[in-house]
N, C-alpha and C. Protein backbone atom coordinates (compact mmCIF):
# COMPACT_ATOMS: atom_id res chain seq x y z
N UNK A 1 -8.83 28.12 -7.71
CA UNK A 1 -8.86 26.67 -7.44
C UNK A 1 -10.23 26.10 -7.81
N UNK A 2 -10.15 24.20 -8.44
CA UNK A 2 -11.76 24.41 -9.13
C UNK A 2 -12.06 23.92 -7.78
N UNK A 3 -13.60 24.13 -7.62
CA UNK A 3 -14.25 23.79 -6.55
C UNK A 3 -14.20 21.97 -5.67
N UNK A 4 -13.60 21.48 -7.10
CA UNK A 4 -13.60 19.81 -6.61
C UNK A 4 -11.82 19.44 -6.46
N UNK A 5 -11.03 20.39 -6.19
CA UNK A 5 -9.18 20.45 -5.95
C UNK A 5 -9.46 20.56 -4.59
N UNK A 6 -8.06 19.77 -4.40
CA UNK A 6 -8.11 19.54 -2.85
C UNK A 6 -7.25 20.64 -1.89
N UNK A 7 -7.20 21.02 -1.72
CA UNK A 7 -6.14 21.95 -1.13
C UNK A 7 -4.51 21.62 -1.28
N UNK A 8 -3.45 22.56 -1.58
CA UNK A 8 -2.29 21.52 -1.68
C UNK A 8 -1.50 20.84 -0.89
N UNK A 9 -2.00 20.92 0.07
CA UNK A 9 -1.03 20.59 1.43
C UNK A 9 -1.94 18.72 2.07
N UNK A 10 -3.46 18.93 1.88
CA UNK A 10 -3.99 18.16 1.79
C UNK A 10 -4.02 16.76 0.41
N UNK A 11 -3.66 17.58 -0.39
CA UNK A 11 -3.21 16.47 -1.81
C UNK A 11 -1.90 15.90 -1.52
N UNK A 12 -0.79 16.71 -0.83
CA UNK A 12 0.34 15.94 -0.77
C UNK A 12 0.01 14.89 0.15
N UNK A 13 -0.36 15.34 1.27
CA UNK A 13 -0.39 14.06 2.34
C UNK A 13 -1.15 13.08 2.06
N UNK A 14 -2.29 13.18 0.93
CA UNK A 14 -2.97 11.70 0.82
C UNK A 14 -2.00 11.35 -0.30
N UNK A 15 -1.24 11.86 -1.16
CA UNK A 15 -0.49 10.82 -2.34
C UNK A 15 0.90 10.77 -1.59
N UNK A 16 1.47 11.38 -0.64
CA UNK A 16 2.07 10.38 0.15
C UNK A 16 1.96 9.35 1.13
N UNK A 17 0.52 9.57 1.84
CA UNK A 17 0.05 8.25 2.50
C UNK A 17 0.18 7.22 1.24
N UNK A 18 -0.01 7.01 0.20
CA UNK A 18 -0.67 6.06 -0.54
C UNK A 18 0.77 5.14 -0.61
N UNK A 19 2.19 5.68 -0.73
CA UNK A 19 3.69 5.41 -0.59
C UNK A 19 3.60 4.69 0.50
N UNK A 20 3.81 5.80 1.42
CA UNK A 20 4.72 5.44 2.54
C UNK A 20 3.71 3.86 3.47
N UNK A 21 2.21 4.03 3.07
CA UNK A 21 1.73 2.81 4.03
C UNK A 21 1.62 1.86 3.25
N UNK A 22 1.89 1.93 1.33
CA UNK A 22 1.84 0.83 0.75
C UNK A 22 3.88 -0.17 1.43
N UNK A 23 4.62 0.93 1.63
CA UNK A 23 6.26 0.27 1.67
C UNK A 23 6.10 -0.19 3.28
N UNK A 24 5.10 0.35 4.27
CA UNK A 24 5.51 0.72 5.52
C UNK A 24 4.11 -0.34 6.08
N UNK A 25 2.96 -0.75 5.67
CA UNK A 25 2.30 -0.78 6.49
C UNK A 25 1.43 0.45 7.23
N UNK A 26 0.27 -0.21 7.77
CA UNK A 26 -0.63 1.43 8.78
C UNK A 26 0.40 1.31 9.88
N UNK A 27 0.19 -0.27 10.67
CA UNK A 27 0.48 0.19 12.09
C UNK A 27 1.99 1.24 12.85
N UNK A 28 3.16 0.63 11.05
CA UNK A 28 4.27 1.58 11.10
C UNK A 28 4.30 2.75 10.88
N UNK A 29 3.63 3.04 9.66
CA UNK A 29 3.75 4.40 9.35
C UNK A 29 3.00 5.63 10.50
N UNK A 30 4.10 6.18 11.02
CA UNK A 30 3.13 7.48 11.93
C UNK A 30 3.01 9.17 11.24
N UNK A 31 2.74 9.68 11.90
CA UNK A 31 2.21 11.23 11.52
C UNK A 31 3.89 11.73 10.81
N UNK A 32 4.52 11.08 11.43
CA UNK A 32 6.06 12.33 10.98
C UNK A 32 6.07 11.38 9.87
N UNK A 33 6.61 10.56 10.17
CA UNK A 33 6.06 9.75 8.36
C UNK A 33 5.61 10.28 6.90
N UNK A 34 4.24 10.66 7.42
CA UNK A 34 3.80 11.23 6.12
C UNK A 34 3.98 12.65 6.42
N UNK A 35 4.24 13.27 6.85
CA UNK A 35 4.55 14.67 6.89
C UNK A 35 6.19 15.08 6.58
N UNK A 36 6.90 14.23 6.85
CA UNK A 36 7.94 13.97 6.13
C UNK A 36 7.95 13.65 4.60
N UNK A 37 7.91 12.69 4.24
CA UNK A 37 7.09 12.14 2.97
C UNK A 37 6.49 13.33 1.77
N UNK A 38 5.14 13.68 2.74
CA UNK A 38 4.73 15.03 2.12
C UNK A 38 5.40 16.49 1.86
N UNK A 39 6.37 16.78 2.84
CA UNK A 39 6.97 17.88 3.09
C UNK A 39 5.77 18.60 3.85
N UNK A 40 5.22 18.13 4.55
CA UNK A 40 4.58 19.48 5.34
C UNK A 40 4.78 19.03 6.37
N UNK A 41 4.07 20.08 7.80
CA UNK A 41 4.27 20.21 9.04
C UNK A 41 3.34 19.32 9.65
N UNK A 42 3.12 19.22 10.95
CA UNK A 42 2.56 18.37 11.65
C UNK A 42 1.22 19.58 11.76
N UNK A 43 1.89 20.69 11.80
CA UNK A 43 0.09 21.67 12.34
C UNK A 43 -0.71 21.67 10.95
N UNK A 44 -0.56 21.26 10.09
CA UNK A 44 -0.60 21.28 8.38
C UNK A 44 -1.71 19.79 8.62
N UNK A 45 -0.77 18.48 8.93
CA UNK A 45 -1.44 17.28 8.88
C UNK A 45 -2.90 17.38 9.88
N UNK A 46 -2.95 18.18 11.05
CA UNK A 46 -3.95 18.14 12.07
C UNK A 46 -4.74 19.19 11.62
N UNK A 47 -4.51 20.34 10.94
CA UNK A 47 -5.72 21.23 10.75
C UNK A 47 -6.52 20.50 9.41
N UNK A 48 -6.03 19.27 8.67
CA UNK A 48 -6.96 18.85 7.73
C UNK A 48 -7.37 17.49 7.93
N UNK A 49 -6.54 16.67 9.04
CA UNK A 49 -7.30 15.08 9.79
C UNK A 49 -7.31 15.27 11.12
N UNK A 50 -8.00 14.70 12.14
CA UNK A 50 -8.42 14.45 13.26
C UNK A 50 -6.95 13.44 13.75
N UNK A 51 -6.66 12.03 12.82
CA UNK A 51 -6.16 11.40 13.48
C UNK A 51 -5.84 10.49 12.04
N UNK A 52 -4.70 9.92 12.10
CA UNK A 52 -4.31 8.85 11.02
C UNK A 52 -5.43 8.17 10.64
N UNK A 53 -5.86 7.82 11.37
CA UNK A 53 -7.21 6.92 10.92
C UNK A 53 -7.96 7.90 9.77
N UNK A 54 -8.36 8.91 10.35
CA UNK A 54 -9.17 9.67 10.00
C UNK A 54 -8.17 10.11 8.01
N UNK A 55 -7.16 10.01 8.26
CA UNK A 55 -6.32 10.44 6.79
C UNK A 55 -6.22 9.40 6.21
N UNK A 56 -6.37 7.96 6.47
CA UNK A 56 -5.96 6.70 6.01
C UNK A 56 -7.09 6.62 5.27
N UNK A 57 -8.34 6.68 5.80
CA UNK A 57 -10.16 6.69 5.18
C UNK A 57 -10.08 8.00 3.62
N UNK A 58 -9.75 9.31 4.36
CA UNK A 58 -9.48 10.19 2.98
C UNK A 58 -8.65 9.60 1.62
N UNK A 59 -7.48 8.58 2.28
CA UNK A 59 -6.41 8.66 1.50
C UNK A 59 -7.23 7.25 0.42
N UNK A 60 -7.79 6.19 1.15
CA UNK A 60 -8.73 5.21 0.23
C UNK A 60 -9.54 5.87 -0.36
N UNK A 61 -10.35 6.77 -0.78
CA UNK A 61 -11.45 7.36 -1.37
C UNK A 61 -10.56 7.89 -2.32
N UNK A 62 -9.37 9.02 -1.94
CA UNK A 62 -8.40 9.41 -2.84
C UNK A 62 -7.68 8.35 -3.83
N UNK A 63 -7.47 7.30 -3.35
CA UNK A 63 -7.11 6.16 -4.34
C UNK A 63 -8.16 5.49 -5.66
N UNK A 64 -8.90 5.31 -4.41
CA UNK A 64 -9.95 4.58 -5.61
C UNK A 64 -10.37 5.70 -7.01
N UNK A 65 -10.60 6.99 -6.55
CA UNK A 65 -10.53 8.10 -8.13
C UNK A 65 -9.64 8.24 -8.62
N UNK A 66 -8.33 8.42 -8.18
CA UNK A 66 -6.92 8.00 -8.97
C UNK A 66 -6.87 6.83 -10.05
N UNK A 67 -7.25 5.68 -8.94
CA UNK A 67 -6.96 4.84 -10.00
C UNK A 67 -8.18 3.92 -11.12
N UNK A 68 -9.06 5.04 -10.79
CA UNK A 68 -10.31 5.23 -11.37
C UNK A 68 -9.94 5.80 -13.12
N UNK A 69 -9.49 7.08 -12.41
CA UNK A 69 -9.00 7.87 -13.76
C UNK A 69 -7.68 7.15 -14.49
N UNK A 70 -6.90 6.48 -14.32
CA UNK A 70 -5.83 5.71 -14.50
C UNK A 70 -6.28 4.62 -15.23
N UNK A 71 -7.23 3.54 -14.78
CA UNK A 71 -8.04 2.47 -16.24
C UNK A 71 -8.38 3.13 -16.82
N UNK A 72 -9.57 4.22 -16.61
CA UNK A 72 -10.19 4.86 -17.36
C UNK A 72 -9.58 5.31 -18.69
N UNK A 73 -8.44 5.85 -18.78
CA UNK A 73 -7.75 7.04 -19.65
C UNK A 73 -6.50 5.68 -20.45
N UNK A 74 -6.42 4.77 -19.55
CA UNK A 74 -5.89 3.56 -20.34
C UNK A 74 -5.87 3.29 -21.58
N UNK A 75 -5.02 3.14 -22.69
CA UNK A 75 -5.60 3.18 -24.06
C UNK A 75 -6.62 1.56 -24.63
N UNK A 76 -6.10 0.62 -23.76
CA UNK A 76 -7.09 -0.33 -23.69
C UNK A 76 -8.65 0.03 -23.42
N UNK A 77 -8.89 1.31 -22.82
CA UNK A 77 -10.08 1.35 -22.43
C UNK A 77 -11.49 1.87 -23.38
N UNK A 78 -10.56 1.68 -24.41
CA UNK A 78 -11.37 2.91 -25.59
C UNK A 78 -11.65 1.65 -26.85
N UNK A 79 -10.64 0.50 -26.49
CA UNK A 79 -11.16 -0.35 -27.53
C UNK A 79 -12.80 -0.77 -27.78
N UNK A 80 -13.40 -1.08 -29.00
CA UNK A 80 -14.49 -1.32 -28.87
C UNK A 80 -15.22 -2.95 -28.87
N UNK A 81 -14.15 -3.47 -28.75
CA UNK A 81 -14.60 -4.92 -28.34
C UNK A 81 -13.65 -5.24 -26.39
N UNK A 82 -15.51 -5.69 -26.40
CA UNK A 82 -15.01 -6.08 -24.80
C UNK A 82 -14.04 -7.11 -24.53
N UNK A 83 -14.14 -8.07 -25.09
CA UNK A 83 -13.08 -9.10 -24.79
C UNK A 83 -11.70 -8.40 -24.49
N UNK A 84 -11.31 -7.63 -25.76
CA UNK A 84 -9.90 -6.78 -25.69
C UNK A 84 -9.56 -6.35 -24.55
N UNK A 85 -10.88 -5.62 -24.19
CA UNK A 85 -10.54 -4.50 -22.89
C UNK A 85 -10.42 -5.23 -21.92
N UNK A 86 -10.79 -6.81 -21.91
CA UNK A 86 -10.58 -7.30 -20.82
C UNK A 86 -9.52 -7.59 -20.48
N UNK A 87 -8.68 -8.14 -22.01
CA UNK A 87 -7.44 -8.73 -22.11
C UNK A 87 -6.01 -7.39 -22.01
N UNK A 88 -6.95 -5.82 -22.30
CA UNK A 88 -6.16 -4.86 -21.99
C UNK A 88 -5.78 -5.42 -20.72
N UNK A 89 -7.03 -5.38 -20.54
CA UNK A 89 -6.69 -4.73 -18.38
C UNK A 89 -5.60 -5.37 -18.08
N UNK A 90 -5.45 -7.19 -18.46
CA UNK A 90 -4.42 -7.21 -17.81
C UNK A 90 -3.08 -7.28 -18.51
N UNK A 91 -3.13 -6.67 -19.32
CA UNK A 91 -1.64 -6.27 -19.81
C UNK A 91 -1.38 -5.07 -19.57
N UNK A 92 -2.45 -4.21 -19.36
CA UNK A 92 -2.15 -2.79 -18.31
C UNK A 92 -1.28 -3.38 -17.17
N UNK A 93 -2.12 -4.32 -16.61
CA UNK A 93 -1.13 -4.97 -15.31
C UNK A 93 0.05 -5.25 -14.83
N UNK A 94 0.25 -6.19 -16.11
CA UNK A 94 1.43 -6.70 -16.11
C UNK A 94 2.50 -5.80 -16.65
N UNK A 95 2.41 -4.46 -17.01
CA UNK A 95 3.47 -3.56 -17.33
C UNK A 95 3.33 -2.47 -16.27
N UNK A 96 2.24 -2.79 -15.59
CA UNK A 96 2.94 -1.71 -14.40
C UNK A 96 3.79 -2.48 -13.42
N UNK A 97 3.94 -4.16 -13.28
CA UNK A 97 4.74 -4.86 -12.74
C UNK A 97 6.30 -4.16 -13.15
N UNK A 98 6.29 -3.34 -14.02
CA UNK A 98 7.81 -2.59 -14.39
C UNK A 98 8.52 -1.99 -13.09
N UNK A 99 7.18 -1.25 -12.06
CA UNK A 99 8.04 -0.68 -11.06
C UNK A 99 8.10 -1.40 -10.09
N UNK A 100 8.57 -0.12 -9.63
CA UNK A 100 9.42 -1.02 -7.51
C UNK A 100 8.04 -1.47 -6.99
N UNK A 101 8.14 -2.38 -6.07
CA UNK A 101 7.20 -3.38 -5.48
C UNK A 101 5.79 -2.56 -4.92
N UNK A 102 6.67 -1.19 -4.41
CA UNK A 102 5.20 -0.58 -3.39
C UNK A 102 4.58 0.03 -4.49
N UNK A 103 5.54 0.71 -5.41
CA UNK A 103 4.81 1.55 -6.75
C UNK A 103 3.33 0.32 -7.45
N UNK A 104 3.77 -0.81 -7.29
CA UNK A 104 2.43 -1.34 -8.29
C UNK A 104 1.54 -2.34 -7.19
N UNK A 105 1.59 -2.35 -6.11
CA UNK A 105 0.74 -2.73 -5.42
C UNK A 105 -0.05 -2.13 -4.61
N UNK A 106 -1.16 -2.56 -4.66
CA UNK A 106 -2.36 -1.74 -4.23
C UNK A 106 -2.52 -0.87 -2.75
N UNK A 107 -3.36 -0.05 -2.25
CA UNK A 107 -2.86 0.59 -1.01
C UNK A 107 -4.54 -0.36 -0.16
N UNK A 108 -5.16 -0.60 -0.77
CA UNK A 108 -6.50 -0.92 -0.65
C UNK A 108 -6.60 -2.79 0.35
N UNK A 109 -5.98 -2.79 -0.98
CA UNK A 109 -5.19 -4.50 -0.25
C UNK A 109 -4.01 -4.56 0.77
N UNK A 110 -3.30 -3.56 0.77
CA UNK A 110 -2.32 -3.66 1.98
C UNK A 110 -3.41 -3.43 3.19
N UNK A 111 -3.97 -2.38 2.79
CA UNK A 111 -4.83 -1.99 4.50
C UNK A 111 -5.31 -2.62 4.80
N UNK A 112 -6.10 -3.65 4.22
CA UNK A 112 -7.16 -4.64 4.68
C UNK A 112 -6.67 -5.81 5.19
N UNK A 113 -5.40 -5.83 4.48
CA UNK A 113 -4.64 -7.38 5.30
C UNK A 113 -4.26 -7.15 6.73
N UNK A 114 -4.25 -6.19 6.73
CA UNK A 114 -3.62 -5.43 8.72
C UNK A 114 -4.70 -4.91 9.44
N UNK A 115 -5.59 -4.41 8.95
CA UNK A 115 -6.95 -3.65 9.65
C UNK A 115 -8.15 -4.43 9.51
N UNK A 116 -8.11 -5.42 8.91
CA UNK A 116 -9.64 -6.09 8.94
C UNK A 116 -10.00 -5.90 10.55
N UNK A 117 -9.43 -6.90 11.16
CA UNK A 117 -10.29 -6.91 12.55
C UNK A 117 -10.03 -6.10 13.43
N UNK A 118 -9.04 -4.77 12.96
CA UNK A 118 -9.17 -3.93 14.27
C UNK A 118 -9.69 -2.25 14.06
N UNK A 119 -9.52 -2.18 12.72
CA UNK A 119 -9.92 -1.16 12.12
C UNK A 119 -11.14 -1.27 11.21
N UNK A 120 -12.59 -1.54 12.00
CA UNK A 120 -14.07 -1.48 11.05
C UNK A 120 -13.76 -0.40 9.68
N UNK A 121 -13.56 1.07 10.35
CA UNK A 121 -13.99 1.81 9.04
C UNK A 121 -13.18 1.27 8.29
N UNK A 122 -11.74 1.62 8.59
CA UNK A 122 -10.83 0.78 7.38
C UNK A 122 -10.85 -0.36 6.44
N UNK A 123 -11.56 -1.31 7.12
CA UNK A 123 -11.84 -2.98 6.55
C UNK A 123 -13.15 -2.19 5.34
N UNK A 124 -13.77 -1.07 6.05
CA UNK A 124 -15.61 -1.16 4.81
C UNK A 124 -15.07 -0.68 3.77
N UNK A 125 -14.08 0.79 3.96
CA UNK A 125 -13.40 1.38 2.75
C UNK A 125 -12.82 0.77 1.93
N UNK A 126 -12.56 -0.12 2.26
CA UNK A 126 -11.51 -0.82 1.30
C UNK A 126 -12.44 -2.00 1.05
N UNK A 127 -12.93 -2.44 1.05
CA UNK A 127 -13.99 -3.46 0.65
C UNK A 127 -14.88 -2.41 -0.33
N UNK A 128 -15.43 -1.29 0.20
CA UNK A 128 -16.42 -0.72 -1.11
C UNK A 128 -15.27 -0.23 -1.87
N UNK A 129 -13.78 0.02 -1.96
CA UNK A 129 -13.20 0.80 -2.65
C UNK A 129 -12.89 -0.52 -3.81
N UNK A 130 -12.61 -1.93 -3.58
CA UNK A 130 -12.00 -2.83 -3.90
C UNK A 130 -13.59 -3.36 -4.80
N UNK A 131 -14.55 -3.79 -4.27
CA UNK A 131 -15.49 -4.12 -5.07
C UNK A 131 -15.83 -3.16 -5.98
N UNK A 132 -16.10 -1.97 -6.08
CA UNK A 132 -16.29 -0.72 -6.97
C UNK A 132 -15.46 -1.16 -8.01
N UNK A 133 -14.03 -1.85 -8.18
CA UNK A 133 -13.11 -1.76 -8.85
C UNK A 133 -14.10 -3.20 -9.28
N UNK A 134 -14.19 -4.07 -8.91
CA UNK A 134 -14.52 -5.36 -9.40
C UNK A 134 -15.60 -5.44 -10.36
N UNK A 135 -16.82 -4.37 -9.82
CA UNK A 135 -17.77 -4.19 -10.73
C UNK A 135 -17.51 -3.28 -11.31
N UNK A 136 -16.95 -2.62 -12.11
CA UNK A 136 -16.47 -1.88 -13.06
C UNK A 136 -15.44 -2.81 -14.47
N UNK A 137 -15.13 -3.49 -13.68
CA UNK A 137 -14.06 -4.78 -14.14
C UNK A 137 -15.16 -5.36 -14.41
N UNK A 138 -16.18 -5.73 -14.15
CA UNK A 138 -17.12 -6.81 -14.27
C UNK A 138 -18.39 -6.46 -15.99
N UNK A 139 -18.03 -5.24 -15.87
CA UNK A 139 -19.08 -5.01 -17.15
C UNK A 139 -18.50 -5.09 -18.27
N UNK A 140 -17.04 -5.37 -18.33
CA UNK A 140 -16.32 -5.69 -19.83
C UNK A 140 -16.62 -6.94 -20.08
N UNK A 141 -16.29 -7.90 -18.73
CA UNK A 141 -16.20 -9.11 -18.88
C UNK A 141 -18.09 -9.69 -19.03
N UNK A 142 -18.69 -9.03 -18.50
CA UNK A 142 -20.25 -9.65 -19.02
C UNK A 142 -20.81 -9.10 -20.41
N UNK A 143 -19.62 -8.24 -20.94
CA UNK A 143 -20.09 -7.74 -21.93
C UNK A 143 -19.47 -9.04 -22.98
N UNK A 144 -18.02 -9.27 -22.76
CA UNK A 144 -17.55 -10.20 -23.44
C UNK A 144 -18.15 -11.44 -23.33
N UNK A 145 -18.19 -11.99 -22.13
CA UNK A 145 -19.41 -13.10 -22.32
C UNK A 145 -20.20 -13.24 -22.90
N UNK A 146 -21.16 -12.41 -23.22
CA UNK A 146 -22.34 -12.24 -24.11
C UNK A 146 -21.86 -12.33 -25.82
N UNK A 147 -20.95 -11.61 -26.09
CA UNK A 147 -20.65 -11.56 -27.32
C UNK A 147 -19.86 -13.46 -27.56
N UNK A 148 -18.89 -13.63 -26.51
CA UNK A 148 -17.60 -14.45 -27.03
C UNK A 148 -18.46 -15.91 -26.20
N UNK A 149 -19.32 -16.02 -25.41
CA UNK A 149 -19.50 -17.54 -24.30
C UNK A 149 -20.91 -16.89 -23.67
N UNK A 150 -21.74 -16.82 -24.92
CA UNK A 150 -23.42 -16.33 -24.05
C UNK A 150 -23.62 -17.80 -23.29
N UNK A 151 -23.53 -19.03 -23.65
CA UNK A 151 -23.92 -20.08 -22.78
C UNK A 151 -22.88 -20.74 -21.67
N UNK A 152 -22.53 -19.66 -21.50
CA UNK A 152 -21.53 -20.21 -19.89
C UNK A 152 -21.92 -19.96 -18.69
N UNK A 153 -21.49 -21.33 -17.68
CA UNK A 153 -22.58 -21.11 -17.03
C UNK A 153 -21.96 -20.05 -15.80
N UNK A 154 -20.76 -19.55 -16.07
CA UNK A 154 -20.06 -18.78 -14.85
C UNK A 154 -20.42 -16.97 -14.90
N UNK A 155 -20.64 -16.37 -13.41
CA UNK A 155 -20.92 -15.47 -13.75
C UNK A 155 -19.69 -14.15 -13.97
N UNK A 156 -19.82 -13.05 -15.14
CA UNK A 156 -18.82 -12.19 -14.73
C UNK A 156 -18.50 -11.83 -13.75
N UNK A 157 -18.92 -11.69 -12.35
CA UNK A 157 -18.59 -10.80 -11.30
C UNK A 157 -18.13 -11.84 -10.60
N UNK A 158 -18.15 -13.19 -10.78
CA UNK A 158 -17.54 -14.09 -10.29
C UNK A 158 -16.20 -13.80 -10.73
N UNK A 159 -15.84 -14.18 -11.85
CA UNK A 159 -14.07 -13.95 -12.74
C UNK A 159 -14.40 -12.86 -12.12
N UNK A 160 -14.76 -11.57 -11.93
CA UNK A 160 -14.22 -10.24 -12.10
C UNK A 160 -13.36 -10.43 -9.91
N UNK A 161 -13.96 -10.91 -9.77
CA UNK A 161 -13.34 -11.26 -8.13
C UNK A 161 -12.39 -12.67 -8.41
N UNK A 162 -12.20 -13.23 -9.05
CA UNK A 162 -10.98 -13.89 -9.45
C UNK A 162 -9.64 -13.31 -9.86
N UNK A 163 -10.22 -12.38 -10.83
CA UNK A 163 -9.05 -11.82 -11.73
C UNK A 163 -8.30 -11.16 -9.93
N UNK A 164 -9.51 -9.96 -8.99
CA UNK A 164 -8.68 -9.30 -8.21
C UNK A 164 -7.73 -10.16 -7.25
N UNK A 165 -8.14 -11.17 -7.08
CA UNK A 165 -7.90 -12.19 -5.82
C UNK A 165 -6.60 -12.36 -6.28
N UNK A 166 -6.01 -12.88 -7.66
CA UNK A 166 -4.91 -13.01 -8.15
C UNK A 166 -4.15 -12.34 -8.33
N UNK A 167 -4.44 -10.98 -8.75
CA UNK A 167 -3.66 -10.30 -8.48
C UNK A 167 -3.27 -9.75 -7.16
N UNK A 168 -4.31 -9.38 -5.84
CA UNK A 168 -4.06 -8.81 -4.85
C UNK A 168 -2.78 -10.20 -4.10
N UNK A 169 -3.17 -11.75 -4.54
CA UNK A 169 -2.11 -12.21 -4.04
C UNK A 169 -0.61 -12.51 -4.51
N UNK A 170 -0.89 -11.97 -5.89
CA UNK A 170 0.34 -11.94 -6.93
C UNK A 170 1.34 -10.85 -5.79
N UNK A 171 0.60 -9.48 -5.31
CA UNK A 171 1.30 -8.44 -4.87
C UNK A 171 1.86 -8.81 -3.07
N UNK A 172 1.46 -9.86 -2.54
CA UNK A 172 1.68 -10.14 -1.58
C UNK A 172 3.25 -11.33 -1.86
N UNK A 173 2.76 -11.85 -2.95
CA UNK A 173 4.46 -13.21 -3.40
C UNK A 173 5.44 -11.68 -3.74
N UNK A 174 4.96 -10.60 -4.24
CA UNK A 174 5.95 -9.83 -5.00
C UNK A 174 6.70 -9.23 -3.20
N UNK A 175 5.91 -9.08 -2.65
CA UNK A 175 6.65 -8.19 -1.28
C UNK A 175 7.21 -9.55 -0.58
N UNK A 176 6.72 -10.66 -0.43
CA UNK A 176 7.27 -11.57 0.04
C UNK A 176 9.16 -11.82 -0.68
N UNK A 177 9.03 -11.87 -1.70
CA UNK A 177 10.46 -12.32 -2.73
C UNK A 177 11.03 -11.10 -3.22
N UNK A 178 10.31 -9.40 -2.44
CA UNK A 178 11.31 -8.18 -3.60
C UNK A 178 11.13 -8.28 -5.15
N UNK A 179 10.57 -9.16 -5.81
CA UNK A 179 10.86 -9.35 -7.08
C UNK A 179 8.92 -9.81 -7.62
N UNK A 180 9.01 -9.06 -8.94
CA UNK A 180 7.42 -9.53 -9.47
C UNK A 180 7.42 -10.57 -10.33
N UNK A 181 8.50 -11.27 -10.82
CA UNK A 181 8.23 -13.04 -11.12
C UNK A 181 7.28 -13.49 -10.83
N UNK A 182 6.97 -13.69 -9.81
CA UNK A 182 5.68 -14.52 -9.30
C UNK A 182 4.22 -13.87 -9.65
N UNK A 183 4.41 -12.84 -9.66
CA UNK A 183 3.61 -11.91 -10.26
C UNK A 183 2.85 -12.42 -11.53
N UNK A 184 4.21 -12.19 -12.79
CA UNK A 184 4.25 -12.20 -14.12
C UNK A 184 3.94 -13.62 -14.22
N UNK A 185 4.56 -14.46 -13.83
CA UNK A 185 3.83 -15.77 -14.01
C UNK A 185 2.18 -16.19 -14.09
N UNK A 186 1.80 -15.84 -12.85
CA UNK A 186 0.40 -15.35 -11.90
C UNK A 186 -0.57 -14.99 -13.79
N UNK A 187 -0.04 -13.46 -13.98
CA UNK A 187 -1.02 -13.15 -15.16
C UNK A 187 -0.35 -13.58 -16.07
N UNK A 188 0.01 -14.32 -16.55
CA UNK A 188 0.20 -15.49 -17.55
C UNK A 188 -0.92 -16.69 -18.00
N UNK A 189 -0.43 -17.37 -16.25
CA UNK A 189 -2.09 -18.20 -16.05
C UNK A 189 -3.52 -17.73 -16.35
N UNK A 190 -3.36 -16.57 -15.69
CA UNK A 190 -4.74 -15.90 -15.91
C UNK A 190 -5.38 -15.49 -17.04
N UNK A 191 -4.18 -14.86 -17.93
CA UNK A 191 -4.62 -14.50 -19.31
C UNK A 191 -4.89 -16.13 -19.99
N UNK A 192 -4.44 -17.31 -19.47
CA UNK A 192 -4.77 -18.61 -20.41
C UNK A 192 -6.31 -18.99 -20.09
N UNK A 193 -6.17 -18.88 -19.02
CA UNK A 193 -7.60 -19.13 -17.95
C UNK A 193 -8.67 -18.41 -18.87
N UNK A 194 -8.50 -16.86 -18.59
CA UNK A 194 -9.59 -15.95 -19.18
C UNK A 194 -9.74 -16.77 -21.24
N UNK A 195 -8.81 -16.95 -21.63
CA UNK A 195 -8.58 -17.69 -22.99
C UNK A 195 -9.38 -18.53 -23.66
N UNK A 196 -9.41 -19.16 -22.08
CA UNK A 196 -10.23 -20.67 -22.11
C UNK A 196 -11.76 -20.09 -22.02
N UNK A 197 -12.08 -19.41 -20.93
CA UNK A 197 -13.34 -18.88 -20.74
C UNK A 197 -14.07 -17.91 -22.09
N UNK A 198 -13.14 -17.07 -22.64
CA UNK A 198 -13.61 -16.66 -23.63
C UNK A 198 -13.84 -17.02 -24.91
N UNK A 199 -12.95 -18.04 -25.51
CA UNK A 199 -12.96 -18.42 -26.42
C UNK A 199 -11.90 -17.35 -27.28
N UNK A 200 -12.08 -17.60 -28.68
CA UNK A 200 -11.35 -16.99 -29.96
C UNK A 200 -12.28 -16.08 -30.09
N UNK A 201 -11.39 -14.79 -30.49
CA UNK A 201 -12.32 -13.28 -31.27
C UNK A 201 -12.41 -13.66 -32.31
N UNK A 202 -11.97 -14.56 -33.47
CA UNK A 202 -12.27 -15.16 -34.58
C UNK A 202 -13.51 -15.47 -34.63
């Protein structure tokens, strides 16, 4: 096993937490839940977390490198003009809108809409897991600025917390209606928006 693999019993239960509390919510989902889910036992879930809480915190850290490696390996991500990669990202987006509702919405943004005020660690994880994503998002788009709108007066990390805001509430209309319409619409606007801000690659 390489030294940075997680154990396998411990890998199932955080990529089934990431399911069952994106369809379920924290406060629903309990221990048989994901141990169900996972296929393992309950003495399995307690000899590697203390307490849901304690697996919910693993399972955000586990997300954010998932879907770390997931833009990353993106074929948008290799283009060599930034603008593109910006305009990848969100057509990466909008085709993972292909699956079922919990499959393309975030686990980061579900937790935080239910745990801000009662769950501290939960609310920080997901705030450093969610900004990490923003500034990472943010160096295409200041890269494109520079090349496509050096005299604008808006900053990238501003859009780069726009682009998430829209989408994290695109995924809230999609669970609201079952359906990602509202979604697809959503980055429609956005790609005109970003359009406007960038200008022509011409």
């Amino acid at each position: 096993m390489s030294p940075h693999a997680l154990p396998p019993s411990r890998q199932k239960i955080l990529e089934a937490a990431a399911d069952v509390v994106r369809a379920k919510g924290y406060a629903a989902t309990t221990v048989d839940d994901l141990c169900a889910a996972a296929r393992v036992t309950k003495g399995s879930f307690f000899h590697h977390f203390k307490s849901k809480e304690e697996m919910v915190l693993a399972a955000v850290a586990h997300w954010g490198s998932w879907t770390d490696g997931i833009f990353a390996a993106a074929p948008y991500a290799a283009d060599a003009d930034p603008r593109a990669r910006v305009f990848g990202y969100l057509d990466f987006r909008r085709d993972l809108l292909d699956h079922e509702v919990p499959q393309f919405t975030c686990l980061m943004g579900t937790l935080v809409q239910e745990t801000y005020a009662t769950h501290p660690e939960v609310r920080a994880a997901c705030d450093r897991g969610m900004s990490s994503h923003v500034a990472w998002l943010t160096r295409d788009i200041e890269a494109a600025r520079l090349q496509y709108a050096p005299d604008a007066a808006w900053t990238a990390e501003s859009v780069g917390y726009f682009i998430q805001a829209v989408l994290q509430g695109s995924f809230i209309f999609a669970k609201a209606k079952q359906d990602a319409a509202v979604a697809r619409g959503n980055l429609a606007h956005l790609r005109r928006y970003l359009e406007n801000l960038l200008g022509s690659p011409d």
